[in-house]
C-alpha atoms as a PDB file:
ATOM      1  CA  UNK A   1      -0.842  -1.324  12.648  1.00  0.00           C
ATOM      2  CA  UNK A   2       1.844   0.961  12.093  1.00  0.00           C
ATOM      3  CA  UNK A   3       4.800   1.270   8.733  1.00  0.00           C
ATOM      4  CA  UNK A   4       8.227   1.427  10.423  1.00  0.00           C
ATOM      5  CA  UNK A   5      10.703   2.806   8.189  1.00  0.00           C
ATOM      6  CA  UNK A   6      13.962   0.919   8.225  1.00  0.00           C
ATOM      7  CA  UNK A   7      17.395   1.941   7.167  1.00  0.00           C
ATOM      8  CA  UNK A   8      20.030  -1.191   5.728  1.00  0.00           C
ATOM      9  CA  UNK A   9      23.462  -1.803   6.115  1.00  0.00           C
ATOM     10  CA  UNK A  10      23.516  -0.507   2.451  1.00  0.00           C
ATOM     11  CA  UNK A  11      21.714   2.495   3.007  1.00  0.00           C
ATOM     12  CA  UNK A  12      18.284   1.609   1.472  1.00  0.00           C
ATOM     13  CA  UNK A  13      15.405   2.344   2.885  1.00  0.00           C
ATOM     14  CA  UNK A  14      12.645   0.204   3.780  1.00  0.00           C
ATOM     15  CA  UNK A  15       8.881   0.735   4.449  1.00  0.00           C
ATOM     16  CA  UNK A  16       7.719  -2.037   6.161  1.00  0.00           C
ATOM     17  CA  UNK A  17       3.865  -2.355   8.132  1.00  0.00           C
ATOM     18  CA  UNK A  18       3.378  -4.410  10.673  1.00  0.00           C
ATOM     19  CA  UNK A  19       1.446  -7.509  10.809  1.00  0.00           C
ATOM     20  CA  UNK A  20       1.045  -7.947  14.855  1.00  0.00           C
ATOM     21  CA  UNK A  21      -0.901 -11.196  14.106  1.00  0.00           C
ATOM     22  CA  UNK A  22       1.691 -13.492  12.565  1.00  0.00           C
ATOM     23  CA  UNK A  23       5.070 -11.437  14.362  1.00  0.00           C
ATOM     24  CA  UNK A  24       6.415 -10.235  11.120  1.00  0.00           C
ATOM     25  CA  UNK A  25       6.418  -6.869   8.853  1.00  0.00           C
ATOM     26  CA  UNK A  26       5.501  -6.667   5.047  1.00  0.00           C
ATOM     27  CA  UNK A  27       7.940  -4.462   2.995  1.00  0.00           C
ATOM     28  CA  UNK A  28       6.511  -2.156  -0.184  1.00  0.00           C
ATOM     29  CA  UNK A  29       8.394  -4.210  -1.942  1.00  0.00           C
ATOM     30  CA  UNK A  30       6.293  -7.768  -0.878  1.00  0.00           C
ATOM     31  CA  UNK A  31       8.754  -9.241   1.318  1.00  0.00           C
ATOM     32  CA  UNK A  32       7.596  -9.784   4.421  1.00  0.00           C
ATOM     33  CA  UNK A  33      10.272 -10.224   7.444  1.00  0.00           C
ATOM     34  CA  UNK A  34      10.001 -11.826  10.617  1.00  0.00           C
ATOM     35  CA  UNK A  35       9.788  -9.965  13.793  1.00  0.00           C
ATOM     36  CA  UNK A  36      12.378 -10.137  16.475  1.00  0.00           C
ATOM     37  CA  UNK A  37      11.550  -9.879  20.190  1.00  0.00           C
ATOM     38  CA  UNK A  38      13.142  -6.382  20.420  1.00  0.00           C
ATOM     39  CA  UNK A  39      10.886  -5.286  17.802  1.00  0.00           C
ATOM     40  CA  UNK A  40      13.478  -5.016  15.094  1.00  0.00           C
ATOM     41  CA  UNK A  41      12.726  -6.924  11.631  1.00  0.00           C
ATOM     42  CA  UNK A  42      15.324 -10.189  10.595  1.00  0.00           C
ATOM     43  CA  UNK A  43      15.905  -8.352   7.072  1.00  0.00           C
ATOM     44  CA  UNK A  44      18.200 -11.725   6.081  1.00  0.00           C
ATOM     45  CA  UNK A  45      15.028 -14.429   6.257  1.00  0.00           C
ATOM     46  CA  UNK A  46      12.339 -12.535   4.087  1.00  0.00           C
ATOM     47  CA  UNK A  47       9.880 -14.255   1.727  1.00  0.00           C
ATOM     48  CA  UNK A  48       7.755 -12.872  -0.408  1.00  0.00           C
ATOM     49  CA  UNK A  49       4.082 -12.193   0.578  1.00  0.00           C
ATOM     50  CA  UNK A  50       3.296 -14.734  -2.965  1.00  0.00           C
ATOM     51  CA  UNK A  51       5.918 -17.411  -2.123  1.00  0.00           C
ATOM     52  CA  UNK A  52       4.185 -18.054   1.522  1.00  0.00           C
ATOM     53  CA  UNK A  53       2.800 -21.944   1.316  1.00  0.00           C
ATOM     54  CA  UNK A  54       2.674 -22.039   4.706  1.00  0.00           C
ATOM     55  CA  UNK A  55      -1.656 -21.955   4.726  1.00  0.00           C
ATOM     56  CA  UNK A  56      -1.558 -21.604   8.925  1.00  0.00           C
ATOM     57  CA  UNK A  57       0.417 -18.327   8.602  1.00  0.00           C
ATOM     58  CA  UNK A  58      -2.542 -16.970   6.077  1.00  0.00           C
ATOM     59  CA  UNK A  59      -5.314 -18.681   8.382  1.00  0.00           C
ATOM     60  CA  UNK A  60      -3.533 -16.456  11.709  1.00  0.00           C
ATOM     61  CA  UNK A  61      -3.989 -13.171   9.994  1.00  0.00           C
ATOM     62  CA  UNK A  62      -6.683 -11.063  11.848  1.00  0.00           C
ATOM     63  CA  UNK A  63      -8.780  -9.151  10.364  1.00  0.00           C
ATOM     64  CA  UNK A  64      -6.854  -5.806  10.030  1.00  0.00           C
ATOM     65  CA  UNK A  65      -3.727  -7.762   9.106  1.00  0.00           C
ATOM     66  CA  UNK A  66      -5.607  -9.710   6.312  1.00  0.00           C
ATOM     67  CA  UNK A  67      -6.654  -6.424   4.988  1.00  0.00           C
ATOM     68  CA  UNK A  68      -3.390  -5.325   4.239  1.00  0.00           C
ATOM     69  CA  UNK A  69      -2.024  -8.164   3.240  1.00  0.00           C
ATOM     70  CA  UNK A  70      -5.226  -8.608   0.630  1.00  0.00           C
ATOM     71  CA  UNK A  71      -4.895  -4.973  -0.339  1.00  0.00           C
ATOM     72  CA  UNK A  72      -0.982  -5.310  -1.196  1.00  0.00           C
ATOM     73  CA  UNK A  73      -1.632  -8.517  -3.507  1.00  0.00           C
ATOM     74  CA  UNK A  74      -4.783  -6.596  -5.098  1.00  0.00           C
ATOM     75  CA  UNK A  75      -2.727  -3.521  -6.016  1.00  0.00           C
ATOM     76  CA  UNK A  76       0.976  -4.734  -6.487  1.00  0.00           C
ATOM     77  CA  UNK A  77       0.383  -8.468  -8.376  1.00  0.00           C
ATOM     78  CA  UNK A  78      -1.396  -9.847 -10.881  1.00  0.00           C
ATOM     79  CA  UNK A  79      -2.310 -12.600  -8.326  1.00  0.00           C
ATOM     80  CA  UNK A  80      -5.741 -10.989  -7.640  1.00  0.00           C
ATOM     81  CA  UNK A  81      -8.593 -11.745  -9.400  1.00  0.00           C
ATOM     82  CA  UNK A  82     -11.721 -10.198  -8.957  1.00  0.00           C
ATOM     83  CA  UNK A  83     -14.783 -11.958  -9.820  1.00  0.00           C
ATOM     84  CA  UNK A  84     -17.170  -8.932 -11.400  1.00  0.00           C
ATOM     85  CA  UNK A  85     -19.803 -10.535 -13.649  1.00  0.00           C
END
């Protein structure tokens, strides 16, 4: 696992870590991106990390990769719900 920081066309700039499991990268910002085979990330296709319905792209997170993902919804959504009694 590793954050790759990514300058755009436009001169933002992009944090995005890597999800080795599923071949893509999820930005700070929740959108995650494909991964190319030259390692680069297809910034035009992104989706955000809560508009995924695809259930076998959740299910082919590893462990590590599920961790982060979890961890971004738990701090960055309201999504999240923990079940404390």
């Amino acid at each position: 696992m590793g954050k790759n920081i990514i300058k755009t066309n436009d001169n933002q700039t992009l944090k995005i870590t890597e999800l080795n499991s599923v071949g893509s990268g999820l930005c700070d910002n929740g959108m995650v991106y494909p991964q190319l085979s030259n390692g680069e990330y297809d910034l035009d296709t992104g989706t955000h990390i809560l508009d995924i319905d695809n259930t076998d792209w959740f299910k082919s997170l590893d462990t590590n990769d599920e961790k982060i993902v979890n961890q971004y919804v738990k701090d960055n959504t309201d999504f999240w719900v923990d079940n404390k009694e």
